[in-house]
C-alpha atoms as a PDB file:
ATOM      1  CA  UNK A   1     106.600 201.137 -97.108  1.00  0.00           C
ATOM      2  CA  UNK A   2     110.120 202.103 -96.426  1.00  0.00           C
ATOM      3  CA  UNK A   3     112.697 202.467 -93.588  1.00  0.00           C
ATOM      4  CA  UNK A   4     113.921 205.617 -92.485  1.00  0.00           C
ATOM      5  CA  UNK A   5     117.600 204.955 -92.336  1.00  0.00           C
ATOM      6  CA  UNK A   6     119.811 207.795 -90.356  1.00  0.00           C
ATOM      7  CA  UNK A   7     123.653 206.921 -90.547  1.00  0.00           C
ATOM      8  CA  UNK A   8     125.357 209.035 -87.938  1.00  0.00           C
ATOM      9  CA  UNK A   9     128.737 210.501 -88.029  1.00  0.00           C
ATOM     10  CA  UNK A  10     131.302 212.236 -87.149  1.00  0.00           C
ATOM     11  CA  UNK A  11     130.904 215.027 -89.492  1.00  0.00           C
ATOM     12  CA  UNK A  12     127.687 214.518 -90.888  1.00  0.00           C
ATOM     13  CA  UNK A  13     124.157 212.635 -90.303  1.00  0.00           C
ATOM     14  CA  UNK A  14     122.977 211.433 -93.545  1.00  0.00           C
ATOM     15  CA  UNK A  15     119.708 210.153 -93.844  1.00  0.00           C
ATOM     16  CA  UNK A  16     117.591 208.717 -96.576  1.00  0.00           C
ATOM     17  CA  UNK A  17     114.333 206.245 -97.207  1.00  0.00           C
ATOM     18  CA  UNK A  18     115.368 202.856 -97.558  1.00  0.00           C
ATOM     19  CA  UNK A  19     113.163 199.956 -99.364  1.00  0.00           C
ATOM     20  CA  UNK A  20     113.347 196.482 -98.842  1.00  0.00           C
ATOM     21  CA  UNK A  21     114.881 196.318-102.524  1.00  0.00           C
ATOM     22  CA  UNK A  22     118.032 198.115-100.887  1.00  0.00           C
ATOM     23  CA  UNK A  23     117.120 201.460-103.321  1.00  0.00           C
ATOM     24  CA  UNK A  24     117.052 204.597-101.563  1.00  0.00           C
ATOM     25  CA  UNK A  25     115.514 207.898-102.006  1.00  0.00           C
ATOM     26  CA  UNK A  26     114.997 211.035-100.534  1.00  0.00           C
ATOM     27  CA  UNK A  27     118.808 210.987 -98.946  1.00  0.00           C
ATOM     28  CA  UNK A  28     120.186 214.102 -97.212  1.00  0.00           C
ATOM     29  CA  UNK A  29     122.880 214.967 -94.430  1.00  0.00           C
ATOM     30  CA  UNK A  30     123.168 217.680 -91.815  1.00  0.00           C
ATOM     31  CA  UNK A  31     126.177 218.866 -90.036  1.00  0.00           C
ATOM     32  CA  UNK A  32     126.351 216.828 -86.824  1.00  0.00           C
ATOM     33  CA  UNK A  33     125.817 218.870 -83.409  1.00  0.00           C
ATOM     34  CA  UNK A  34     129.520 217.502 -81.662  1.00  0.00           C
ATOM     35  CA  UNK A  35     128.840 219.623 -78.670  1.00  0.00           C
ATOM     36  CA  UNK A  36     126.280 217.866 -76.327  1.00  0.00           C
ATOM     37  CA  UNK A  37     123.185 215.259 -76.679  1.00  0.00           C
ATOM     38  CA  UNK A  38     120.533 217.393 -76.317  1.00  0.00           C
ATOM     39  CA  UNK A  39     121.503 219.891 -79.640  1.00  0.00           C
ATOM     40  CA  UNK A  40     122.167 215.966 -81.167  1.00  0.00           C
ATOM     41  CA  UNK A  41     119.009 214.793 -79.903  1.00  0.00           C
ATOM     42  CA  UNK A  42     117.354 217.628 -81.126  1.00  0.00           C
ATOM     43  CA  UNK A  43     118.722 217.121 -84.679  1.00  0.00           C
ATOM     44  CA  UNK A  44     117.683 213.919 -84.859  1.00  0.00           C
ATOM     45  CA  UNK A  45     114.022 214.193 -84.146  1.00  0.00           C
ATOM     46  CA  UNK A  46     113.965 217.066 -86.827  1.00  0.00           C
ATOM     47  CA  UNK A  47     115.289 214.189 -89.410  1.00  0.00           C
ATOM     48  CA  UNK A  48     112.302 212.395 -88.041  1.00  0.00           C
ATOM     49  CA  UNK A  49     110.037 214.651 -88.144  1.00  0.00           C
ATOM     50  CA  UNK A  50     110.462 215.726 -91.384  1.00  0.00           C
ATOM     51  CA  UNK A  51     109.437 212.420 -92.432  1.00  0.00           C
ATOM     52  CA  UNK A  52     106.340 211.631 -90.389  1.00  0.00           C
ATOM     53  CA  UNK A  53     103.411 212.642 -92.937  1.00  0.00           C
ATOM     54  CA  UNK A  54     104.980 209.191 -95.040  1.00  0.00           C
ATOM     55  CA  UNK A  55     104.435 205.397 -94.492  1.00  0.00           C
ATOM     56  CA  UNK A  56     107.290 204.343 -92.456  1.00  0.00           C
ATOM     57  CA  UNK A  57     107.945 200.439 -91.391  1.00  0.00           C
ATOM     58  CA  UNK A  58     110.742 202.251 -88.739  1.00  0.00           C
ATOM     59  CA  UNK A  59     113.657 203.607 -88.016  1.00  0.00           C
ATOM     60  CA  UNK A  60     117.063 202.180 -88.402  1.00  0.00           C
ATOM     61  CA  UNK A  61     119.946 203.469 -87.070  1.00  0.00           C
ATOM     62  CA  UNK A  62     124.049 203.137 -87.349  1.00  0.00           C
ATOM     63  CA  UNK A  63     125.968 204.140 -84.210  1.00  0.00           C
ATOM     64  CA  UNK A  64     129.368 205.283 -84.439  1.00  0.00           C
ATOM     65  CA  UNK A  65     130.369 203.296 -81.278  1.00  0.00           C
ATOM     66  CA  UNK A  66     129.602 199.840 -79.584  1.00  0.00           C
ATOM     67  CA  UNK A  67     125.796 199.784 -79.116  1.00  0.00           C
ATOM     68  CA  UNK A  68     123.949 197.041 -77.710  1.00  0.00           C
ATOM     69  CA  UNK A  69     121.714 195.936 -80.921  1.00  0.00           C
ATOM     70  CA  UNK A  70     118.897 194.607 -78.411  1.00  0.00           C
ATOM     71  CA  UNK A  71     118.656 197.126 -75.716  1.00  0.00           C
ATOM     72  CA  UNK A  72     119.739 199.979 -77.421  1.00  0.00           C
ATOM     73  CA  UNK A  73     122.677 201.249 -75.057  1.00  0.00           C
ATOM     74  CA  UNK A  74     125.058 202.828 -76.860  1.00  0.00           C
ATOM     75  CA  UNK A  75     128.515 201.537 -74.697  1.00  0.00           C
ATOM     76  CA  UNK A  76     131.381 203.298 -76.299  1.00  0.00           C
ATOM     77  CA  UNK A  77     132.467 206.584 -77.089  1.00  0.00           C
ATOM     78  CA  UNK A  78     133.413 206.589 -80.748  1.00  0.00           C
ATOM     79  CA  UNK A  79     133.742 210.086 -82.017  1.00  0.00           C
ATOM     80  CA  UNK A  80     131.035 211.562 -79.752  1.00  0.00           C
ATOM     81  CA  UNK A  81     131.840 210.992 -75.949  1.00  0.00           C
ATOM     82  CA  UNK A  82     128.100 212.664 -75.493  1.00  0.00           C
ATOM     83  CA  UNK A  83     126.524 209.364 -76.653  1.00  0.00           C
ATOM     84  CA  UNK A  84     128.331 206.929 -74.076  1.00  0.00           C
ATOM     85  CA  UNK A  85     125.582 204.955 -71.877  1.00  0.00           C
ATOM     86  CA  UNK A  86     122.494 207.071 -74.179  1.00  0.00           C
ATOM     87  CA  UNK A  87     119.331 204.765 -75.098  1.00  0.00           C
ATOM     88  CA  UNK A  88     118.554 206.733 -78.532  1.00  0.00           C
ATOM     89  CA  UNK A  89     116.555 203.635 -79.658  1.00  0.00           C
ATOM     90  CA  UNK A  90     114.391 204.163 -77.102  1.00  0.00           C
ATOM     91  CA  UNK A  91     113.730 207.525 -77.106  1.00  0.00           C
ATOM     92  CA  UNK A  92     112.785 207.730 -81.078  1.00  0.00           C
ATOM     93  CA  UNK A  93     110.431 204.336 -80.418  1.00  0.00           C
ATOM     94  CA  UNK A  94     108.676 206.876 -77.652  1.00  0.00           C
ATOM     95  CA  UNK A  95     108.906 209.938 -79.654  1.00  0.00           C
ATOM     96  CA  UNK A  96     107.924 208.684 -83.181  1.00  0.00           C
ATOM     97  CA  UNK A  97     105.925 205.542 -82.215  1.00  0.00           C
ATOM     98  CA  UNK A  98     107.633 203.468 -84.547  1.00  0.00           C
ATOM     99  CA  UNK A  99     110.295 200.051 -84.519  1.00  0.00           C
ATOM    100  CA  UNK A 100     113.320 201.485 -84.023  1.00  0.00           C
ATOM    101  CA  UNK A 101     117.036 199.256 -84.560  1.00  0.00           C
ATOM    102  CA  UNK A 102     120.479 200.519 -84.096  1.00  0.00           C
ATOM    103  CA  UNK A 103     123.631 199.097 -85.073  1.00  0.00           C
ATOM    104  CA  UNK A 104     127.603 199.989 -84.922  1.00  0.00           C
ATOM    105  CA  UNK A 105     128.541 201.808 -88.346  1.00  0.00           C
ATOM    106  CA  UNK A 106     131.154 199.180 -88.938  1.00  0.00           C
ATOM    107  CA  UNK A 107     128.768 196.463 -88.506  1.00  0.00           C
ATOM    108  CA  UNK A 108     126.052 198.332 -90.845  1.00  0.00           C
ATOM    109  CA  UNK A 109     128.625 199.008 -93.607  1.00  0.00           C
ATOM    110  CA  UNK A 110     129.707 195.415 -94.053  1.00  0.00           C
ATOM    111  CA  UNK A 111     125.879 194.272 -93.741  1.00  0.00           C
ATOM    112  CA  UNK A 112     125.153 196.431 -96.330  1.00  0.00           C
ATOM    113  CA  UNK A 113     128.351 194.348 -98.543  1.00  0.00           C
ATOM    114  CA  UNK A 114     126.892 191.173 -97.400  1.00  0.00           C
ATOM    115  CA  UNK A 115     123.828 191.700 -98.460  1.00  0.00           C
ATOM    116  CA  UNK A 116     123.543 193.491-102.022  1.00  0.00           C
ATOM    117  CA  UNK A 117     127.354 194.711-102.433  1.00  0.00           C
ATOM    118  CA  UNK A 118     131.091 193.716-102.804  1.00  0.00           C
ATOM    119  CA  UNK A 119     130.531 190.472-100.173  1.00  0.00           C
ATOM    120  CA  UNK A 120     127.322 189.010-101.576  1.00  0.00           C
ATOM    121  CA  UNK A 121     129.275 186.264-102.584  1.00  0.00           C
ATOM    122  CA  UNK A 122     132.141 185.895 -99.318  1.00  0.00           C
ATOM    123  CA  UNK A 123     131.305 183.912 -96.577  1.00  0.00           C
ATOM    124  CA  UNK A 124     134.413 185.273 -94.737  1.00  0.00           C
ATOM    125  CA  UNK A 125     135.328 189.101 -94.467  1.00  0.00           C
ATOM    126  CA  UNK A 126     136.735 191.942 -92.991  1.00  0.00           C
ATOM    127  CA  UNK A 127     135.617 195.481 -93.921  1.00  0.00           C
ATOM    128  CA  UNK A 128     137.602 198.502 -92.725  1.00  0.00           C
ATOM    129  CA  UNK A 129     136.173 202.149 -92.418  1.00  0.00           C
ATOM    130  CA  UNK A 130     138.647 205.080 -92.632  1.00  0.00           C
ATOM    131  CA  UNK A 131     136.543 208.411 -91.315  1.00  0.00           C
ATOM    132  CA  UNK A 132     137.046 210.396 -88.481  1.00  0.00           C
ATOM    133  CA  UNK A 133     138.038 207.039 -86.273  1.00  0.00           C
ATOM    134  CA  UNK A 134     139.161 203.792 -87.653  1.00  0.00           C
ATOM    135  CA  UNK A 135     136.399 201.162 -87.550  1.00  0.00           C
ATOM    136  CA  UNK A 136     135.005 198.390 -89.331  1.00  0.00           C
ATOM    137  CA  UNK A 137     133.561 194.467 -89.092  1.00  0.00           C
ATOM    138  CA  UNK A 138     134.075 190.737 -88.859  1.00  0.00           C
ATOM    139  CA  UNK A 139     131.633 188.319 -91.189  1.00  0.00           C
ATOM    140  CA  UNK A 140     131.762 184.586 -90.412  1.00  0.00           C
ATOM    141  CA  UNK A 141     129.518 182.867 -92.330  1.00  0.00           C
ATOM    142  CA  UNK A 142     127.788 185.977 -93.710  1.00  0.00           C
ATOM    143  CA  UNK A 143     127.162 186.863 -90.369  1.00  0.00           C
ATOM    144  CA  UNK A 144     128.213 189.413 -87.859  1.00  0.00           C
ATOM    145  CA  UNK A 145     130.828 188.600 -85.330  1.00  0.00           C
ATOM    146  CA  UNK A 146     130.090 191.358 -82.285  1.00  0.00           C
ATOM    147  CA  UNK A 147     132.395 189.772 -79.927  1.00  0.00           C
ATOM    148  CA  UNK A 148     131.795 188.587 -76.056  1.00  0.00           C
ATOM    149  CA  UNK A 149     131.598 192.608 -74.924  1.00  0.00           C
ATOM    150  CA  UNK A 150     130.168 193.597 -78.859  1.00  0.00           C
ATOM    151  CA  UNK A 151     133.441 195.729 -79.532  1.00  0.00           C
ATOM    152  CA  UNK A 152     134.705 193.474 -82.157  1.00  0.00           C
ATOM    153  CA  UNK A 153     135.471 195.561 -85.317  1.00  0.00           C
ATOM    154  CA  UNK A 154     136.618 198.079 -83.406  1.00  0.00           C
ATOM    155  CA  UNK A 155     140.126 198.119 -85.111  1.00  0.00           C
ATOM    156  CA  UNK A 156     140.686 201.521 -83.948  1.00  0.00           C
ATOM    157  CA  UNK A 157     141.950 200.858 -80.580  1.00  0.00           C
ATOM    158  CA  UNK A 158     144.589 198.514 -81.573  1.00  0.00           C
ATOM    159  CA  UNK A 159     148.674 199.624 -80.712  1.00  0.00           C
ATOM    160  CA  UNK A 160     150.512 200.628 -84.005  1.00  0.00           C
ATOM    161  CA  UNK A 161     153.105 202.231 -82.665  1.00  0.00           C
ATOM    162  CA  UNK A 162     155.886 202.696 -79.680  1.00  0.00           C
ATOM    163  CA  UNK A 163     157.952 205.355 -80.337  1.00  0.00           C
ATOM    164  CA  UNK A 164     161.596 204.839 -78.560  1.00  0.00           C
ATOM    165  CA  UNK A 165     160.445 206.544 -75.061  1.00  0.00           C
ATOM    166  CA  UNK A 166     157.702 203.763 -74.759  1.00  0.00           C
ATOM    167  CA  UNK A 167     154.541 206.280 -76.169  1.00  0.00           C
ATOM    168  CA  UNK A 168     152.153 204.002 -77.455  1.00  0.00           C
ATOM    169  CA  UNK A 169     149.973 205.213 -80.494  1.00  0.00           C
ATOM    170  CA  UNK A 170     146.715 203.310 -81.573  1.00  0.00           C
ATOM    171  CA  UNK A 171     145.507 203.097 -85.172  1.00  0.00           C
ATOM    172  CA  UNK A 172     142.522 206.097 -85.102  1.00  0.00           C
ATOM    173  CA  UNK A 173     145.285 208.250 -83.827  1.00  0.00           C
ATOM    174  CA  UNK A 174     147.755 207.485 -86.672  1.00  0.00           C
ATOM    175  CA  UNK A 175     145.758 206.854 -89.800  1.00  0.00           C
ATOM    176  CA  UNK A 176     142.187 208.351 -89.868  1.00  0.00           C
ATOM    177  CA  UNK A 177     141.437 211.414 -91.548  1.00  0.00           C
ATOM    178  CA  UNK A 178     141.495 212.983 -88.650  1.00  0.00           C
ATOM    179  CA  UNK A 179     144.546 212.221 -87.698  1.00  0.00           C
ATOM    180  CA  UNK A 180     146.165 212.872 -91.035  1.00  0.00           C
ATOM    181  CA  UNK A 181     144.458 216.604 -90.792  1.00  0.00           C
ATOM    182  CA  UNK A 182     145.913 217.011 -87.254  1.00  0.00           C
ATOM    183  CA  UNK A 183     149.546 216.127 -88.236  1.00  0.00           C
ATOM    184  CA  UNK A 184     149.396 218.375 -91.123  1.00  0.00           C
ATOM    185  CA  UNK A 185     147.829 221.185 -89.171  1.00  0.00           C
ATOM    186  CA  UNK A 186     150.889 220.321 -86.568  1.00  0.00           C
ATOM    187  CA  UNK A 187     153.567 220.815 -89.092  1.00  0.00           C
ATOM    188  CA  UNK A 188     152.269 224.142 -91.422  1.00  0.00           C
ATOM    189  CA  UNK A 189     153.719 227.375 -90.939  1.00  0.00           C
ATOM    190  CA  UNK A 190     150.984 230.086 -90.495  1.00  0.00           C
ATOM    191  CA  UNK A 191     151.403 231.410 -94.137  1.00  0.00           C
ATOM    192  CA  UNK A 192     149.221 228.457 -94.890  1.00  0.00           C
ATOM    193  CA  UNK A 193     145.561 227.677 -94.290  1.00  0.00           C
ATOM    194  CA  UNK A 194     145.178 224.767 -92.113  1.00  0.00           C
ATOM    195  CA  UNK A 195     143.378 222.121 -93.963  1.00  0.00           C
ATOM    196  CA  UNK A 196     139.717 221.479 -93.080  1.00  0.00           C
ATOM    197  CA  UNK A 197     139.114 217.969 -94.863  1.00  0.00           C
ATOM    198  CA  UNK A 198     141.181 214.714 -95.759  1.00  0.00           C
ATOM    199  CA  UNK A 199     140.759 216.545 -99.514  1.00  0.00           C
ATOM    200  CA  UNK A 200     142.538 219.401 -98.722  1.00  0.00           C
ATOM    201  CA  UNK A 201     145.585 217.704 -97.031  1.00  0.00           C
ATOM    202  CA  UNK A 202     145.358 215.637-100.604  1.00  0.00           C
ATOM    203  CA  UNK A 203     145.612 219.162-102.747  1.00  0.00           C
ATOM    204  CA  UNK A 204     148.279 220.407-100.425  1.00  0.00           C
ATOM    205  CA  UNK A 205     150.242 216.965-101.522  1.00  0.00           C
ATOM    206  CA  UNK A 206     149.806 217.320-104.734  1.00  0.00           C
ATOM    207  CA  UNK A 207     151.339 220.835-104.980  1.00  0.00           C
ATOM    208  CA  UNK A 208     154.432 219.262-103.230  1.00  0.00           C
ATOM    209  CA  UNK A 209     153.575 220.720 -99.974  1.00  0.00           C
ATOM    210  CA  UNK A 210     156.851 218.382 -97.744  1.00  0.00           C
ATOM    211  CA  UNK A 211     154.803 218.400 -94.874  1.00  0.00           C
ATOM    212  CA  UNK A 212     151.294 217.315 -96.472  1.00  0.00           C
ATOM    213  CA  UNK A 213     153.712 214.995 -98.110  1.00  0.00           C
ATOM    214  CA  UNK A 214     154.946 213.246 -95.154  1.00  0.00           C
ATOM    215  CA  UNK A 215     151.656 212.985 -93.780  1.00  0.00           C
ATOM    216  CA  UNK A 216     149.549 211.004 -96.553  1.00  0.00           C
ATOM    217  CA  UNK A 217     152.612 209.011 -96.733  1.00  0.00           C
ATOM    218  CA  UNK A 218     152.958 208.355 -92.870  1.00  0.00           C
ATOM    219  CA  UNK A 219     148.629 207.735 -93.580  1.00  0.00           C
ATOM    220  CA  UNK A 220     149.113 204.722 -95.781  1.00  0.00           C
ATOM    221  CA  UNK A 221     151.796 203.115 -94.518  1.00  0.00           C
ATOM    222  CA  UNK A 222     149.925 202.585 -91.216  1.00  0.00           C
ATOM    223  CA  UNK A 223     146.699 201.665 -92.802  1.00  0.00           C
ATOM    224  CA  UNK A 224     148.802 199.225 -94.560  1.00  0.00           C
ATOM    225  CA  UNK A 225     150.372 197.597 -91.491  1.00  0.00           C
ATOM    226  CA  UNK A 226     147.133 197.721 -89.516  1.00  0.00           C
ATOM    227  CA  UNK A 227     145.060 195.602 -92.902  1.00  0.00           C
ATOM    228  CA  UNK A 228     148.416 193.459 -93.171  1.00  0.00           C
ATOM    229  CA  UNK A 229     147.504 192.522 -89.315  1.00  0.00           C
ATOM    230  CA  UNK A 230     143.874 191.736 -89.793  1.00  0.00           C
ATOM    231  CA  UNK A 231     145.026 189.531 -92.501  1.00  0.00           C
ATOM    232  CA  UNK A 232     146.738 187.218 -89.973  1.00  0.00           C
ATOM    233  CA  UNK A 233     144.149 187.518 -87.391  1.00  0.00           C
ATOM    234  CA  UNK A 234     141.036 186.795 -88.379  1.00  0.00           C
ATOM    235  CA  UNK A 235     142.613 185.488 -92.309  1.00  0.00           C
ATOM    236  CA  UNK A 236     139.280 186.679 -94.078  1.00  0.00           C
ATOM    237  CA  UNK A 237     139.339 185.954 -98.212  1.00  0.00           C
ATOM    238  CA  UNK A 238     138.648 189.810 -98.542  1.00  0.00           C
ATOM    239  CA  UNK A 239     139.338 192.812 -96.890  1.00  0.00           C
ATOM    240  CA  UNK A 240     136.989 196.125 -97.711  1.00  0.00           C
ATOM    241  CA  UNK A 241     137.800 199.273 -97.641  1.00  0.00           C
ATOM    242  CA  UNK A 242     135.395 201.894 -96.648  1.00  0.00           C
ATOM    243  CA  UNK A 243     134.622 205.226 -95.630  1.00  0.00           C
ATOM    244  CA  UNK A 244     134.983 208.745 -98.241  1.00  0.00           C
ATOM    245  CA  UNK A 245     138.495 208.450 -98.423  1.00  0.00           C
ATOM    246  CA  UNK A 246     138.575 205.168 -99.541  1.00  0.00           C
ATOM    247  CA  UNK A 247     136.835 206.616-102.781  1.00  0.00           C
ATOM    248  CA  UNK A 248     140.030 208.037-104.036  1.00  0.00           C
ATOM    249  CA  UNK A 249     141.040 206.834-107.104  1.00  0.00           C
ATOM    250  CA  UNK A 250     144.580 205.381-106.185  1.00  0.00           C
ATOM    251  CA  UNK A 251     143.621 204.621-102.437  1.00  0.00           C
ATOM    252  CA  UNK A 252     143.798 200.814-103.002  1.00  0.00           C
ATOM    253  CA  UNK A 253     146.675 201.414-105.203  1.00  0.00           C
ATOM    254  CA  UNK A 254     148.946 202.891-102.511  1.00  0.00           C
ATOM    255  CA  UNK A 255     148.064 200.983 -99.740  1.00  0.00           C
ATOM    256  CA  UNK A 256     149.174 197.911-102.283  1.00  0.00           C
ATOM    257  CA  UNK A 257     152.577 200.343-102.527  1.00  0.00           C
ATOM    258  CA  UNK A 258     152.977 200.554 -98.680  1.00  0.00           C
ATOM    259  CA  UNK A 259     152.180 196.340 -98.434  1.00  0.00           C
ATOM    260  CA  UNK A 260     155.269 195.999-101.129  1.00  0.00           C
ATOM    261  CA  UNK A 261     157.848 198.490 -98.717  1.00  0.00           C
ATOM    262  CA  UNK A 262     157.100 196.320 -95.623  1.00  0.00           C
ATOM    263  CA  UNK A 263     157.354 193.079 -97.252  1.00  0.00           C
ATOM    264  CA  UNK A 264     160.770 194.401 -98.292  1.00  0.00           C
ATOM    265  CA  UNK A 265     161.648 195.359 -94.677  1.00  0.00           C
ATOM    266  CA  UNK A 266     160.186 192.287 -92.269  1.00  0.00           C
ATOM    267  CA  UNK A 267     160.188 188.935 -92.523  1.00  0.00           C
ATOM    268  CA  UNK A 268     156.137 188.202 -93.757  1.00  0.00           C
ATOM    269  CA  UNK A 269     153.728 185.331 -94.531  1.00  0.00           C
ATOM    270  CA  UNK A 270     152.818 183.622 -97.387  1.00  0.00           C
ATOM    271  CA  UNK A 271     149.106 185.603 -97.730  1.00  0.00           C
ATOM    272  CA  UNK A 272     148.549 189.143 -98.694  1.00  0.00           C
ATOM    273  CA  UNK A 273     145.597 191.022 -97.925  1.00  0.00           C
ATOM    274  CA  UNK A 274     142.576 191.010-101.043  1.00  0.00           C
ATOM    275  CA  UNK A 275     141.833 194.215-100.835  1.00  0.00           C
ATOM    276  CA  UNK A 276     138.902 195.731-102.167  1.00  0.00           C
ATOM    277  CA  UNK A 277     136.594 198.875-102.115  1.00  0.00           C
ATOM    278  CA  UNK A 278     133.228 198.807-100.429  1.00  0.00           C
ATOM    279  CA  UNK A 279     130.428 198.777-103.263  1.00  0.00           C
ATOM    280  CA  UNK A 280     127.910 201.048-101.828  1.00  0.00           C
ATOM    281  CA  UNK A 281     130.521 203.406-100.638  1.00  0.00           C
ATOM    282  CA  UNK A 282     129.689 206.452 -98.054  1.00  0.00           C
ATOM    283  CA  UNK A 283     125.486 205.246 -98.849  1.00  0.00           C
ATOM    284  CA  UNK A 284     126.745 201.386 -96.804  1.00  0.00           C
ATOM    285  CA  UNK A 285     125.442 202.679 -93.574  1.00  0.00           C
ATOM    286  CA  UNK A 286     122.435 203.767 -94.482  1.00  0.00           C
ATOM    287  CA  UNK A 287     121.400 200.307 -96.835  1.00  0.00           C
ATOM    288  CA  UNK A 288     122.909 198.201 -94.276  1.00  0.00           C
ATOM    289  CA  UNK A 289     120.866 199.947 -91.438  1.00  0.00           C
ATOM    290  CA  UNK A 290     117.909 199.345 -93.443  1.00  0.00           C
ATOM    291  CA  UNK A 291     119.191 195.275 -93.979  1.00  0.00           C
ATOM    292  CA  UNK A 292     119.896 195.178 -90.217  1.00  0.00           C
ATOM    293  CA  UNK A 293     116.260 196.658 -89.531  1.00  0.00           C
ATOM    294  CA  UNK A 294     114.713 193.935 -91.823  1.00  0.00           C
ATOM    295  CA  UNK A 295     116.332 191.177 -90.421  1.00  0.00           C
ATOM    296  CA  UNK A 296     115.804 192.043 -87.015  1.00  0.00           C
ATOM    297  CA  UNK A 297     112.078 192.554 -87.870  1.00  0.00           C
ATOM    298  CA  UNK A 298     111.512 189.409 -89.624  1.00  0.00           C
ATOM    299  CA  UNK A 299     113.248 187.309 -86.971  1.00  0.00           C
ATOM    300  CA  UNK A 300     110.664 188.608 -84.736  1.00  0.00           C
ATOM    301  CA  UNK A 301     107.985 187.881 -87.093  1.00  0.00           C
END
């Protein structure tokens, strides 16, 4: 038997058949509906349904936003305001008959580390997801740290920036990909095609475009300062990186480039962030869905 593990994001909804091996088969994505729950909703049970004629032990899901693992309530709005206060666990165990579990992206990705991936061995660490929002995890002890209101991980919403007139700026605003496609989009003249993707701000970079220039630049330098923070929050012995940006070849690299500038402009502790990329890359959700599922299952067993 397998799980039937649907990862949901901002762009996409990838799904795929999960075993209790952590291999997966049968994976796929569809655009996600942004507009309003019920053309979500609607993609969802199609995922489902296309599924039902095989041998499923459930459903696991991964929530981009706060979600209350237990009852299902999704609390936050993460990249889809639609989904605030929305019991989707409960209306796929109603629809589909089966076990359903949901967890936060963040929290899935690093499960998925902890389990089989980059963390088997940590006992202590932080992951980080770069996508549409900033998000990510806290492992203490190989377990999940959800916090007293379950928003822990939810390095997004932390303050970056004040500019001079006392504008505050969090960390999703400044450094996710969607943030570097907005300030490109911002600064191009209309003889150039607004990017679509994180890629194409990359390609515009690399033929010298100054303002996709700035941008990437301004994009690592805050991801830099918001993983130098984590470091002296939480002090895990490895921080991953996540999310389909972070499989560029020189991400790491130039984050390391942006930790040397600062160091050379503030005073700084003695520990720099270990920084490593997530193992099971943009396929974490999904496996650590799956490992979230299992868990959750056998406790109950």
């Amino acid at each position: 038997m397998s799980i039937l593990a649907i990862d949901i994001g901002g762009t996409n909804i990838k799904y795929a058949l999960v075993n209790r091996d952590g291999g997966l088969n049968q994976e796929g994505r569809v655009p996600t509906p942004n507009a309003e729950w019920d053309s979500f909703l609607k993609q969802i049970l199609e995922i489902v349904k296309k599924f039902e004629s095989h041998e499923l032990e459930g459903i696991a899901l991964s929530i981009p936003a706060p979600v209350d693992p237990v009852s299902g309530t999704i609390l936050g709005d993460g990249s889809m305001p639609f989904l605030r206060g929305r019991q989707l666990k409960t209306v796929l165990c109603q629809s589909s008959g089966l076990p359903v579990s949901c967890e936060n992206d963040g929290n899935c990705a690093a499960l998925a580390e902890v389990w089989k991936g980059a963390a088997e061995h940590s006992d202590h660490m932080l992951l980080m997801v770069c996508g549409t929002g900033i998000g990510g995890a806290l492992v203490h002890q190989r377990k999940i740290i959800s916090g007293h209101n379950l928003v822990a991980g939810e390095f997004g919403y932390g303050i970056l920036m004040a500019n001079s007139e006392g504008q505050l700026s969090n960390w999703s605003a400044l450094a996710s990909t969607r943030a570097l496609i907005k300030s490109v989009e911002q600064g191009l003249g209309e003889e150039i095609p607004v990017p679509q993707s994180g890629e194409a701000v990359f390609e515009l970079e690399a033929q010298g475009n100054p303002v996709a220039v700035k941008a990437v630049d301004n994009f690592y330098r805050y991801n830099a300062i918001g993983l130098l923070n984590l470091q002296y929050i939480y002090d895990p012995e490895l921080i991953l990186l996540g999310g389909a940006i972070s499989e560029r070849p020189d991400f790491i690299q130039r984050i390391e480039q942006k930790l040397d500038e600062i160091f050379g402009e503030v005073e700084h502790g003695p520990i720099r962030p270990n920084l490593k990329r997530c193992q099971f890359l943009n396929k974490a959700n999904l496996v650590g869905a799956a490992y979230h599922f299992i868990s959750s299952r056998d406790k109950e067993a």
